[in-house]
C-alpha atoms as a PDB file:
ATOM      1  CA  UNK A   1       0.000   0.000   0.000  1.00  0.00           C
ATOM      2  CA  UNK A   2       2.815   2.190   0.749  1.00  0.00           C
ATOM      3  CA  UNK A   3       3.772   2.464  -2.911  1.00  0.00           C
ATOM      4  CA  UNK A   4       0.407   3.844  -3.552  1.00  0.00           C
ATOM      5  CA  UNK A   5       0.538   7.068  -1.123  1.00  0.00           C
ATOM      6  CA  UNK A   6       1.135  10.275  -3.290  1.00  0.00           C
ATOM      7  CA  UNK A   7       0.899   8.808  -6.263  1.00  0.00           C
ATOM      8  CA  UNK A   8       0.452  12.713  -7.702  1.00  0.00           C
ATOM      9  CA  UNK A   9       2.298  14.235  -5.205  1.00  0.00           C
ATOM     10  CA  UNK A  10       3.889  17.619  -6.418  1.00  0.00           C
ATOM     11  CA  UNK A  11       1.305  17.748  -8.931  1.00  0.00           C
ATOM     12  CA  UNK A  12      -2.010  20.720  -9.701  1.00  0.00           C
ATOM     13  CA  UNK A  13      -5.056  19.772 -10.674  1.00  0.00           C
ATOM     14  CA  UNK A  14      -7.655  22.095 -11.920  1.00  0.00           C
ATOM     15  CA  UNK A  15     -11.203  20.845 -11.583  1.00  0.00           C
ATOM     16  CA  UNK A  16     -13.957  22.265 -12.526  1.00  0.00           C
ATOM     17  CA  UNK A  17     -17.682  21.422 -10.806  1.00  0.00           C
ATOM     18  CA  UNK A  18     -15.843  20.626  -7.612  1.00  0.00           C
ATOM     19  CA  UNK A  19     -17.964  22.136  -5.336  1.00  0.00           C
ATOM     20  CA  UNK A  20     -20.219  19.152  -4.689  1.00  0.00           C
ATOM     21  CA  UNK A  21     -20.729  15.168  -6.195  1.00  0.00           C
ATOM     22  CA  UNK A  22     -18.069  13.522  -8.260  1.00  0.00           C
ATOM     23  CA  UNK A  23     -16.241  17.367  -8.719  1.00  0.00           C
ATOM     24  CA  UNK A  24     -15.717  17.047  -4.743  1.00  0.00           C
ATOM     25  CA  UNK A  25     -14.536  13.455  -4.934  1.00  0.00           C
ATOM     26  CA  UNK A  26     -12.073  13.533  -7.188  1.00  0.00           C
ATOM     27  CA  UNK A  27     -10.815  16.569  -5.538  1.00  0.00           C
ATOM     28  CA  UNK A  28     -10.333  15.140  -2.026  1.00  0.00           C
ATOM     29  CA  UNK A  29      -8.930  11.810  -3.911  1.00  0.00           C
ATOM     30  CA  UNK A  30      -6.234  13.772  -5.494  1.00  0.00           C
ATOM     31  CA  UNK A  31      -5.581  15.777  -2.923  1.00  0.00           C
ATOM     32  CA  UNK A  32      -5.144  12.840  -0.647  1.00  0.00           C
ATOM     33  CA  UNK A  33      -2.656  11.361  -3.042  1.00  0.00           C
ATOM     34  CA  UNK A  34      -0.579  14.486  -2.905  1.00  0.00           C
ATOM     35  CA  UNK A  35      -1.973  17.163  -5.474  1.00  0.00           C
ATOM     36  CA  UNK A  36      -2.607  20.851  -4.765  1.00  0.00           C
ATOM     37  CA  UNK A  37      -6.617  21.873  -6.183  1.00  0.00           C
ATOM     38  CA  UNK A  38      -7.716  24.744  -8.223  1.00  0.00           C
ATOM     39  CA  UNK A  39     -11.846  24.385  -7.954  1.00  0.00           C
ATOM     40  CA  UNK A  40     -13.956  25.189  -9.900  1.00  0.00           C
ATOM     41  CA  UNK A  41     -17.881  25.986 -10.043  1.00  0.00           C
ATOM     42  CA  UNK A  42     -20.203  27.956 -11.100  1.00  0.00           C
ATOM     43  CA  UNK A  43     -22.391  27.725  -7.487  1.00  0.00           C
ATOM     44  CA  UNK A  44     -25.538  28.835  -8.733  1.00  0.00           C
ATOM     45  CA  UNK A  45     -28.808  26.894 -10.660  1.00  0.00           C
ATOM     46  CA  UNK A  46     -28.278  26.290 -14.668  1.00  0.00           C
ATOM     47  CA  UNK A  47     -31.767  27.316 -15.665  1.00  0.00           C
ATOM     48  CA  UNK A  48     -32.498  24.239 -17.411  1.00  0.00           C
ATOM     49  CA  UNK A  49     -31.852  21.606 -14.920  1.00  0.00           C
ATOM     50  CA  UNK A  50     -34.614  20.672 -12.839  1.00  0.00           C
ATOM     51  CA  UNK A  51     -32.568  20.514  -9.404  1.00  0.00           C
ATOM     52  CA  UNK A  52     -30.858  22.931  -7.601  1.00  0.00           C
ATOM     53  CA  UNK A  53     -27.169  23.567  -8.231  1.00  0.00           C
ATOM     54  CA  UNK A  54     -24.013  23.894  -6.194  1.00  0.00           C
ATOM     55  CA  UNK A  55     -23.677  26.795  -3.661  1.00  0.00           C
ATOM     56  CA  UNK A  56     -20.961  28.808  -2.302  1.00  0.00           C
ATOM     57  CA  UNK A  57     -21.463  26.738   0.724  1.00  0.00           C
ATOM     58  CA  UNK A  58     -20.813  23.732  -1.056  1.00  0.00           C
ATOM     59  CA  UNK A  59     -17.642  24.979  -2.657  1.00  0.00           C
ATOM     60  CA  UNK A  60     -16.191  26.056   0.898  1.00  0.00           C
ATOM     61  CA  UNK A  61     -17.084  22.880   2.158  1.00  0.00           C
ATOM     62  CA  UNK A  62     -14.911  21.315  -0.356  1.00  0.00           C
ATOM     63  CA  UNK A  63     -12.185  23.493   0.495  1.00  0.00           C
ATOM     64  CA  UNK A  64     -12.203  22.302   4.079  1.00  0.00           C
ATOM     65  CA  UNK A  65     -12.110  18.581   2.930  1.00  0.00           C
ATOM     66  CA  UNK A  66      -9.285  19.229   0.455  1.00  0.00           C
ATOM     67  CA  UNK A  67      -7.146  21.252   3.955  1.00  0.00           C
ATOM     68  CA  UNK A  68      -8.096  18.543   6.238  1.00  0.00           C
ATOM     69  CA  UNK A  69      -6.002  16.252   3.528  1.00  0.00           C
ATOM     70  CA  UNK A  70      -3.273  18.327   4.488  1.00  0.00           C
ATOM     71  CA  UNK A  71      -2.941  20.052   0.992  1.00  0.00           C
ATOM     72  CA  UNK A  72      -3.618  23.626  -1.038  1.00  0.00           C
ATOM     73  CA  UNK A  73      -6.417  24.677  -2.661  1.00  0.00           C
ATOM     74  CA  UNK A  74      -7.675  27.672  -4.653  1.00  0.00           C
ATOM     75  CA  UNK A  75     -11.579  28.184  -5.257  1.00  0.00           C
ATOM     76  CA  UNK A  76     -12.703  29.971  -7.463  1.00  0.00           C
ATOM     77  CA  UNK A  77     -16.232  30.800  -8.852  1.00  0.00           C
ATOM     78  CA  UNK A  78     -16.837  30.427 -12.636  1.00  0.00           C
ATOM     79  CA  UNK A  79     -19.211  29.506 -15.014  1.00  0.00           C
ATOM     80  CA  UNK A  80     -17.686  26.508 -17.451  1.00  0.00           C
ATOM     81  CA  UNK A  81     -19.821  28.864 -20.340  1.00  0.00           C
ATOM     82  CA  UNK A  82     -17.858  31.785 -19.961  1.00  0.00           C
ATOM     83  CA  UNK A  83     -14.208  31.298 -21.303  1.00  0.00           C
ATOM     84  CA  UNK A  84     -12.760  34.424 -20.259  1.00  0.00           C
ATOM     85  CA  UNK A  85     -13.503  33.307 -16.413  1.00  0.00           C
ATOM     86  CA  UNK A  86     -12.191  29.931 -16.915  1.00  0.00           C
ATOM     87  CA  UNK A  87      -9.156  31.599 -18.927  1.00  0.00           C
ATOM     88  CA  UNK A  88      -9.052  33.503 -15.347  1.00  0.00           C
ATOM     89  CA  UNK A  89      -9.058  30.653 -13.238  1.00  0.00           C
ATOM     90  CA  UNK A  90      -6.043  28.884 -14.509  1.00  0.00           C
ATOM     91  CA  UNK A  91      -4.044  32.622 -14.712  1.00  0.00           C
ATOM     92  CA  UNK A  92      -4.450  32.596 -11.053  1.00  0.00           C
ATOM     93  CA  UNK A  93      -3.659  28.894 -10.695  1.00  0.00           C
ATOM     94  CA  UNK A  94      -0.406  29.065 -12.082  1.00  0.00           C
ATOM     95  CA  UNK A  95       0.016  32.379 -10.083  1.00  0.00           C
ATOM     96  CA  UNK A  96      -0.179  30.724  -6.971  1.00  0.00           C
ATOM     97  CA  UNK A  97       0.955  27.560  -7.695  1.00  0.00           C
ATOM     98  CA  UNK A  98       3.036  27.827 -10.465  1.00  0.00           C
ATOM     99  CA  UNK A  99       1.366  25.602 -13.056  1.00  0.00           C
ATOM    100  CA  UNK A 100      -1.503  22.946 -14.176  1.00  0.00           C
ATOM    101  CA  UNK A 101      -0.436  19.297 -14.429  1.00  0.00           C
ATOM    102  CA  UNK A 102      -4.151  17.775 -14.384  1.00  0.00           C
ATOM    103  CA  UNK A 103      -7.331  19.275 -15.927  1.00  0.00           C
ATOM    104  CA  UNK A 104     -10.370  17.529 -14.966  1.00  0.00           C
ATOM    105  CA  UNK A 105     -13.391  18.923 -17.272  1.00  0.00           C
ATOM    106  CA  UNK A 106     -16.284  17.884 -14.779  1.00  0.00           C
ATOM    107  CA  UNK A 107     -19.150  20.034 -15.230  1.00  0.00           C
ATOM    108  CA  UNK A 108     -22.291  18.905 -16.162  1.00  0.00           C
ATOM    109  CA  UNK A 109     -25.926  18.808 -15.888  1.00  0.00           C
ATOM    110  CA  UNK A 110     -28.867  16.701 -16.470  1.00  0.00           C
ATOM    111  CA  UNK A 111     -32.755  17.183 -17.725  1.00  0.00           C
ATOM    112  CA  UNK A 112     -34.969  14.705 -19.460  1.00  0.00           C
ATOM    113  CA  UNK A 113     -37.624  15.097 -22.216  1.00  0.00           C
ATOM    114  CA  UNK A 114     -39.073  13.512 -25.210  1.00  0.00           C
ATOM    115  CA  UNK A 115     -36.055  14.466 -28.565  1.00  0.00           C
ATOM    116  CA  UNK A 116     -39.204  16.123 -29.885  1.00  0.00           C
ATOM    117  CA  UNK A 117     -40.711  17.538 -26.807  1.00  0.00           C
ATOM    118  CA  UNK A 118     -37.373  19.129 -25.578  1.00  0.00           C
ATOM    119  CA  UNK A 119     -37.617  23.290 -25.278  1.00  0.00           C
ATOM    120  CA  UNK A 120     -34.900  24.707 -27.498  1.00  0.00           C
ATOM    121  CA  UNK A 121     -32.989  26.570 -24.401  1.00  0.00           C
ATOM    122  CA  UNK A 122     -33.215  23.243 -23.157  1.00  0.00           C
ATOM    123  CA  UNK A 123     -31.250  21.706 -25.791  1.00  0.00           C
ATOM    124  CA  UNK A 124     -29.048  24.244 -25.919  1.00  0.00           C
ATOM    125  CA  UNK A 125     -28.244  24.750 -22.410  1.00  0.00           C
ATOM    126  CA  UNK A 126     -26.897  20.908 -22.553  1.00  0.00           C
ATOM    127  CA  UNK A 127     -24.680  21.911 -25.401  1.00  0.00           C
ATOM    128  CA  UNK A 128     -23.567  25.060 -24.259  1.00  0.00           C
ATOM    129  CA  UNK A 129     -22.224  23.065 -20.663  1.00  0.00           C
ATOM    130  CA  UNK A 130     -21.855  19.413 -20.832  1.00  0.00           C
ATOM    131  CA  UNK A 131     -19.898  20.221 -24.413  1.00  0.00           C
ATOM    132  CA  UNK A 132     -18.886  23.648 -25.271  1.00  0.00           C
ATOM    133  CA  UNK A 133     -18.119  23.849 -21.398  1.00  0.00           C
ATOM    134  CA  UNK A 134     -16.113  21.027 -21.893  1.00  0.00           C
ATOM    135  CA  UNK A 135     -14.160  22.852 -24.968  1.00  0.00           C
ATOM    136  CA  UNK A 136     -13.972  25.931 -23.261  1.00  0.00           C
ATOM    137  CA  UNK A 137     -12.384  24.003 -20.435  1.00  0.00           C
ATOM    138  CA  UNK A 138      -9.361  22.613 -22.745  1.00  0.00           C
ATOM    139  CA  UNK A 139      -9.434  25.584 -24.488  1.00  0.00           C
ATOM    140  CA  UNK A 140      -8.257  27.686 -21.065  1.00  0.00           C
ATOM    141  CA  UNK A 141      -6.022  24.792 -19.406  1.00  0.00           C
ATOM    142  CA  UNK A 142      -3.979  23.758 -22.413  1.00  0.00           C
ATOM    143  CA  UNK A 143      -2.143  26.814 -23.785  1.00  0.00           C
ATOM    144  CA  UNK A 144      -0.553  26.579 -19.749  1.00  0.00           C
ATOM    145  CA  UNK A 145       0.488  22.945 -20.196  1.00  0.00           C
ATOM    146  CA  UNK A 146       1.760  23.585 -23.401  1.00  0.00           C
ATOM    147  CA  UNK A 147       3.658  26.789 -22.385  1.00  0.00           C
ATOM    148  CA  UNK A 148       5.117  25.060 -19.860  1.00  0.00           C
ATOM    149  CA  UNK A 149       6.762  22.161 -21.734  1.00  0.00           C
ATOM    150  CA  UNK A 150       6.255  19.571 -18.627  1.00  0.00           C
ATOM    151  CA  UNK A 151       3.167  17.495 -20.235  1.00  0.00           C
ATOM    152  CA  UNK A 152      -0.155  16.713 -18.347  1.00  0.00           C
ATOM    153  CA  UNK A 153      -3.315  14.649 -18.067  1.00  0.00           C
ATOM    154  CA  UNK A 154      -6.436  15.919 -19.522  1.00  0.00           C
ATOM    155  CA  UNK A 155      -9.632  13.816 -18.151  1.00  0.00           C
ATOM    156  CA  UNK A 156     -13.260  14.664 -19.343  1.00  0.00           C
ATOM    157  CA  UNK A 157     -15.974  13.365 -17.957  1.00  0.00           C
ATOM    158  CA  UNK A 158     -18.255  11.529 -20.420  1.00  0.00           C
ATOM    159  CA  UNK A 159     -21.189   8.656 -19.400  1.00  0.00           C
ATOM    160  CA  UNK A 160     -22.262   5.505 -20.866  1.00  0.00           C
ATOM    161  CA  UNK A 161     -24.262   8.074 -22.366  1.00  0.00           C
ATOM    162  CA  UNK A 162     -21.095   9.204 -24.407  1.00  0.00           C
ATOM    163  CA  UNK A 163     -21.180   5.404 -25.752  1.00  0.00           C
ATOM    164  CA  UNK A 164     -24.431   4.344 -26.200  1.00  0.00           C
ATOM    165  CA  UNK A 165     -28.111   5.526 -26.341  1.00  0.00           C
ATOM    166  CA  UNK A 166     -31.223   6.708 -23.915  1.00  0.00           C
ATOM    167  CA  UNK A 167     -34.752   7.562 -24.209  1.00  0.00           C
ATOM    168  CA  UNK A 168     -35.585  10.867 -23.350  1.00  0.00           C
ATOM    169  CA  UNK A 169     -32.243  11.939 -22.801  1.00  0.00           C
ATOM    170  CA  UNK A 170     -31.002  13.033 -26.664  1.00  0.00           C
ATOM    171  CA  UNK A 171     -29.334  16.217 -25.810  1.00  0.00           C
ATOM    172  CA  UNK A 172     -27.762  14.691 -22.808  1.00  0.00           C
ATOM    173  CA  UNK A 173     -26.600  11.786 -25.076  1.00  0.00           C
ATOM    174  CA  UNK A 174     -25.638  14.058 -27.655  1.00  0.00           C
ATOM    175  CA  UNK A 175     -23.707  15.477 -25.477  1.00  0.00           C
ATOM    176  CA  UNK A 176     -21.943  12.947 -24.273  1.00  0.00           C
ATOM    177  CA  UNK A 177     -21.093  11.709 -27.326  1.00  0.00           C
ATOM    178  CA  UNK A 178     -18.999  15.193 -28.436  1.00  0.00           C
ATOM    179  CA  UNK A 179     -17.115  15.177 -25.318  1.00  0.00           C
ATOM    180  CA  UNK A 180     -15.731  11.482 -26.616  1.00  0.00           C
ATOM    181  CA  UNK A 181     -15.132  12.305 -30.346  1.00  0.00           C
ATOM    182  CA  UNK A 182     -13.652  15.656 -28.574  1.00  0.00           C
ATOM    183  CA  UNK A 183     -11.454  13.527 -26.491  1.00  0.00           C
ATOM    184  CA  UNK A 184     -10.169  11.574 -29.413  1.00  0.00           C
ATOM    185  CA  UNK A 185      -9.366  14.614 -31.106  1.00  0.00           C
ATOM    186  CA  UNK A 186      -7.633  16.317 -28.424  1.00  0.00           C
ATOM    187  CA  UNK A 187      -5.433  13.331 -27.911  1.00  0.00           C
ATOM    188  CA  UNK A 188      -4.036  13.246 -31.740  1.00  0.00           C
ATOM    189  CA  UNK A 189      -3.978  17.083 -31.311  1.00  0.00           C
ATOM    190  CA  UNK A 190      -1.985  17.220 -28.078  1.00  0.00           C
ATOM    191  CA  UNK A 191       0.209  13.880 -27.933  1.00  0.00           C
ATOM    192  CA  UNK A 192       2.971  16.102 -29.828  1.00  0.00           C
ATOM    193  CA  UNK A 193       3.057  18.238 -26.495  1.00  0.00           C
ATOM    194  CA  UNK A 194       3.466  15.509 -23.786  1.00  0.00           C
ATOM    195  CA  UNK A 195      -0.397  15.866 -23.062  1.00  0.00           C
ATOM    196  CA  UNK A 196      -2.111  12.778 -22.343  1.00  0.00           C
ATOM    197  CA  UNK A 197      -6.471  13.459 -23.116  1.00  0.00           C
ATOM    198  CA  UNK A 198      -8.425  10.545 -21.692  1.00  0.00           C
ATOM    199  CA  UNK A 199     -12.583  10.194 -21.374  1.00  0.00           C
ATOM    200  CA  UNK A 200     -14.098   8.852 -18.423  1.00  0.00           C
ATOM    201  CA  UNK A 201     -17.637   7.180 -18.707  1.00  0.00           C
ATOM    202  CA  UNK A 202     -20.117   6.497 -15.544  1.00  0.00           C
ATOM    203  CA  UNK A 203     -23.099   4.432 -15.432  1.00  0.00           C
ATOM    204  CA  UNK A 204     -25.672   6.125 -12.941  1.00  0.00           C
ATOM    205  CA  UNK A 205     -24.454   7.896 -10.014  1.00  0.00           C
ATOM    206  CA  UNK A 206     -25.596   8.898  -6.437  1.00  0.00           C
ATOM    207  CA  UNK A 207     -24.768  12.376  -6.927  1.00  0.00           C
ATOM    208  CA  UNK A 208     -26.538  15.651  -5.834  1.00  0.00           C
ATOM    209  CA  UNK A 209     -26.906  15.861  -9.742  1.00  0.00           C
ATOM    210  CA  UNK A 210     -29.474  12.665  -9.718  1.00  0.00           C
ATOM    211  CA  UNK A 211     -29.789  11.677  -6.429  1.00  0.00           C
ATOM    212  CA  UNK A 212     -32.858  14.166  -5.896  1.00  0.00           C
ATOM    213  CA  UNK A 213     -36.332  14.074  -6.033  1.00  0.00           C
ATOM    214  CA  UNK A 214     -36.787  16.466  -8.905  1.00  0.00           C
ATOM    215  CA  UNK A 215     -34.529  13.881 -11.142  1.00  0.00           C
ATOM    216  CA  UNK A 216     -36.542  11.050  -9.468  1.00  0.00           C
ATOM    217  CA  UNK A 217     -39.371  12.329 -11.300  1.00  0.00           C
ATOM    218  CA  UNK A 218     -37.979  13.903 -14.780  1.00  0.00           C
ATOM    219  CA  UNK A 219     -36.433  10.489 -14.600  1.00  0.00           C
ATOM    220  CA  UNK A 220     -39.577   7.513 -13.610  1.00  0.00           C
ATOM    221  CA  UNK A 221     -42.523   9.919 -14.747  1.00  0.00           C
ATOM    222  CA  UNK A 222     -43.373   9.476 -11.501  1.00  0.00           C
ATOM    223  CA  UNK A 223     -44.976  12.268  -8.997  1.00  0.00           C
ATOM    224  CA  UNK A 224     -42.703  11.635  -5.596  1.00  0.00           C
ATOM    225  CA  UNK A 225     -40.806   9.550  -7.080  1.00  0.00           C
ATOM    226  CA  UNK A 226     -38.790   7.287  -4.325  1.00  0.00           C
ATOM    227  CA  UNK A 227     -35.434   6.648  -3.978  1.00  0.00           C
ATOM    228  CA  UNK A 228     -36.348   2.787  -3.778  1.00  0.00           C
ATOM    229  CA  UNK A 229     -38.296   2.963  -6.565  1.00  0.00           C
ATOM    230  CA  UNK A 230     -35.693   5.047  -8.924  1.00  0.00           C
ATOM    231  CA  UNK A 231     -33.280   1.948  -7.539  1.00  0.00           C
ATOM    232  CA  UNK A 232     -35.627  -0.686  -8.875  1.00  0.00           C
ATOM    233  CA  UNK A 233     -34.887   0.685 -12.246  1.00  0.00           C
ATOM    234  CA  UNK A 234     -31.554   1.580 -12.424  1.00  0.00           C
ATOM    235  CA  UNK A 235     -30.800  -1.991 -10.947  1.00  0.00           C
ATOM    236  CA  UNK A 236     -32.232  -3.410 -13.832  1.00  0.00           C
ATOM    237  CA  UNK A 237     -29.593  -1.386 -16.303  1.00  0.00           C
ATOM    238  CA  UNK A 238     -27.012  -3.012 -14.994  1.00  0.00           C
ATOM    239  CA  UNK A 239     -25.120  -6.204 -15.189  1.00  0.00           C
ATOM    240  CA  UNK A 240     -23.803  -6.018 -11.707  1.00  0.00           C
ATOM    241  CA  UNK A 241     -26.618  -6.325  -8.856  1.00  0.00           C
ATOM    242  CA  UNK A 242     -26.402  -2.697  -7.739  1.00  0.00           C
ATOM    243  CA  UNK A 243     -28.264   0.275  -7.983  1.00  0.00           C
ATOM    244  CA  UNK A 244     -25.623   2.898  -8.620  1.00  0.00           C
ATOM    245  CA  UNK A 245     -22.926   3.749  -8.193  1.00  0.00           C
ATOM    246  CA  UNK A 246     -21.338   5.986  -5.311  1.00  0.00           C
ATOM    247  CA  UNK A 247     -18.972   9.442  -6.384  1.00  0.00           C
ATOM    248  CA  UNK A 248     -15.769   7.491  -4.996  1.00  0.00           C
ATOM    249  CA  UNK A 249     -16.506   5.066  -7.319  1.00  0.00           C
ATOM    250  CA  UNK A 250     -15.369   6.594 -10.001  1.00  0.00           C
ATOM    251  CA  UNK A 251     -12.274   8.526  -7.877  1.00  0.00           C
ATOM    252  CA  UNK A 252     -10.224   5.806  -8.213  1.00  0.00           C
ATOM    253  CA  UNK A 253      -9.985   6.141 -12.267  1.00  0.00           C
ATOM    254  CA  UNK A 254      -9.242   9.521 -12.124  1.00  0.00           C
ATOM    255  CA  UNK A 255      -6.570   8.990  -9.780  1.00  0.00           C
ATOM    256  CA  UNK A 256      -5.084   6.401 -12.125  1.00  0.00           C
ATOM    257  CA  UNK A 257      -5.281   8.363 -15.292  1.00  0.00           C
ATOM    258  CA  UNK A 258      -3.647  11.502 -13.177  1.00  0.00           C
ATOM    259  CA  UNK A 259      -1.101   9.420 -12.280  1.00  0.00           C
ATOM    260  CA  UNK A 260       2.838   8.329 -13.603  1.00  0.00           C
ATOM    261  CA  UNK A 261       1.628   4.411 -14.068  1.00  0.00           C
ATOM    262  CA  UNK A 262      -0.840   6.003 -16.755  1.00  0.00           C
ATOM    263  CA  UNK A 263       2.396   7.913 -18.535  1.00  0.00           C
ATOM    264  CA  UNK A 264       1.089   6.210 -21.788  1.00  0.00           C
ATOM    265  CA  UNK A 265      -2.265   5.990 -21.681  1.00  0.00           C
ATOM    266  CA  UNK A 266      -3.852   8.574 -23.996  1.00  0.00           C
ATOM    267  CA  UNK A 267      -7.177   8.385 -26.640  1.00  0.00           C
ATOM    268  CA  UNK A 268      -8.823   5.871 -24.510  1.00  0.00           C
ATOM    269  CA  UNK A 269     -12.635   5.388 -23.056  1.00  0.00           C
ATOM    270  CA  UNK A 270     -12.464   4.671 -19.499  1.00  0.00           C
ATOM    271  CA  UNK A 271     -15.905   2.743 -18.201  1.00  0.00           C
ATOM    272  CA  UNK A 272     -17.102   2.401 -15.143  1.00  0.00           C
ATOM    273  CA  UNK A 273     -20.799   1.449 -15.317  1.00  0.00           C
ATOM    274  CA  UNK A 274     -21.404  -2.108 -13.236  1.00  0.00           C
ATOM    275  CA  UNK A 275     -21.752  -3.449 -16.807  1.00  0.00           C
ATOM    276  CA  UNK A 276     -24.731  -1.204 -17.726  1.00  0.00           C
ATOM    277  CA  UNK A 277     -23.548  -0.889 -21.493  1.00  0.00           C
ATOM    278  CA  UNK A 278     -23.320  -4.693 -21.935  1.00  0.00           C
ATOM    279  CA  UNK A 279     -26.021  -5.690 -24.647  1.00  0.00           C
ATOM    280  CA  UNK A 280     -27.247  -8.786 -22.768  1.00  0.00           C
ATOM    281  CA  UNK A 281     -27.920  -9.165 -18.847  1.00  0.00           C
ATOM    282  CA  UNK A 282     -29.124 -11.945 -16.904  1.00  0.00           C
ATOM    283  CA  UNK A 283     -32.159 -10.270 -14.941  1.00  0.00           C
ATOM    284  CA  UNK A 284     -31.471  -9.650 -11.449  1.00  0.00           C
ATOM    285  CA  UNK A 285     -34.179 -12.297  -9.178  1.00  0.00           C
END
């Protein structure tokens, strides 16, 4: 085990959504294997989404959890659709800590609707985060990196969704889907600088993001909705006889793909889904 402790020790990672659900996670995670945080999050509600978003509150709490792992961290409030504020994040994360070695593009949302139902700001809105905020991401972390002629991990955060279809989710999936051809590109694109770009692809998770009774509904069509009842379904996606799956689930791959043992791992689909995108399932009794 010893062999494992600060396995990104020395290093920076800039996250963005950190204020709350996987964001948070990963942020302790690499903090307690040695990295320093810049966190990111817009701490507000994305008018789309039917649930509330991250608050200041949140983000501070985060802060506290990355201190109490005994390393630094910068917070800083930004919207993932406004480049020039992102752009400003990472000029005052390489002011105080002198560079970016990790860049994890977390921020997302979720809504549901019928393709032909959805509202166009609806739509939109999914765009204009779960991708474009994505790209806008990239676009503000890599010119550092690349300046700085030491390499780095990229890591955005796809879904299953990113691989394979879902009713009533189209602009989610859609999505999804850009932030892996996105990945692919950015690995050809940025190989020649030492820059590793990797995707990372949940199945459902317990997060503040769907573990809440407004997604319960959107979700089952269901008014009040119950977390057993959401459970019965999501069980049913997957191969593995669980639910979900918890935010430091998924930790443990960013940690890896942060990490010197993943020095050569670049272009590639990480999945961590309890076997939700296998085509055939026995049926849990």
């Amino acid at each position: 085990m010893d062999a494992m402790v600060d396995r990104v020790a020395g290093k920076v990672a800039f996250i963005t959504g950190a204020a709350r659900g996987q964001g948070r996670s990963h942020a302790v995670g690499l903090a307690g294997e040695g990295a320093d945080i810049i966190a990111v999050d817009n701490c507000c509600d994305v008018e789309t989404a039917p649930y509330r978003g991250a608050t200041q509150d949140d983000l501070a709490h985060t802060v506290k959890l990355v201190e109490a792992a005994g390393r630094r961290i910068l917070p800083v409030v930004a919207d993932v659709r406004d480049l020039a504020a992102l752009q400003a994040a990472v000029r005052q994360g390489v002011e105080t800590f002198g560079g970016i070695d990790i860049a994890i593009a977390n921020a997302g949302i979720v809504s549901f609707g019928s393709t032909v139902e959805l509202e166009e700001d609806t739509w939109q809105t999914m765009l204009d985060v779960n991708l474009t905020g994505t790209w806008k991401t990239v676009k503000a972390v890599a010119p550092a990196m690349i300046e700085r002629r030491q390499g780095g991990s990229i890591i955005l955060i796809s879904s299953i969704a990113g691989l394979v279809a879902f009713v009533n989710l189209a602009h989610y999936v859609a999505a999804k889907h850009g932030v892996t051809g996105l990945m692919r590109a950015l690995a050809a694109e940025l190989a020649p600088h030492g820059i590793r770009v990797n995707s990372v692809h949940p199945g459902t998770v317990h997060s503040p993001m769907f573990g809440n009774l407004e997604s319960f509904e959107a979700f089952t069509g269901m008014v009040g909705a119950t977390s057993e009842q959401v459970a019965k379904l999501t069980m049913g996606m997957n191969a593995l006889a669980v639910p979900w799956l918890e935010e430091a689930d998924v930790t443990p791959a960013i940690v890896y793909l942060s990490a010197e043992e993943s020095r050569y791992v670049t272009g590639t689909t990480a999945v961590i889904d309890a076997g939700a995108v296998l085509p055939f399932k026995i049926p849990h009794c």
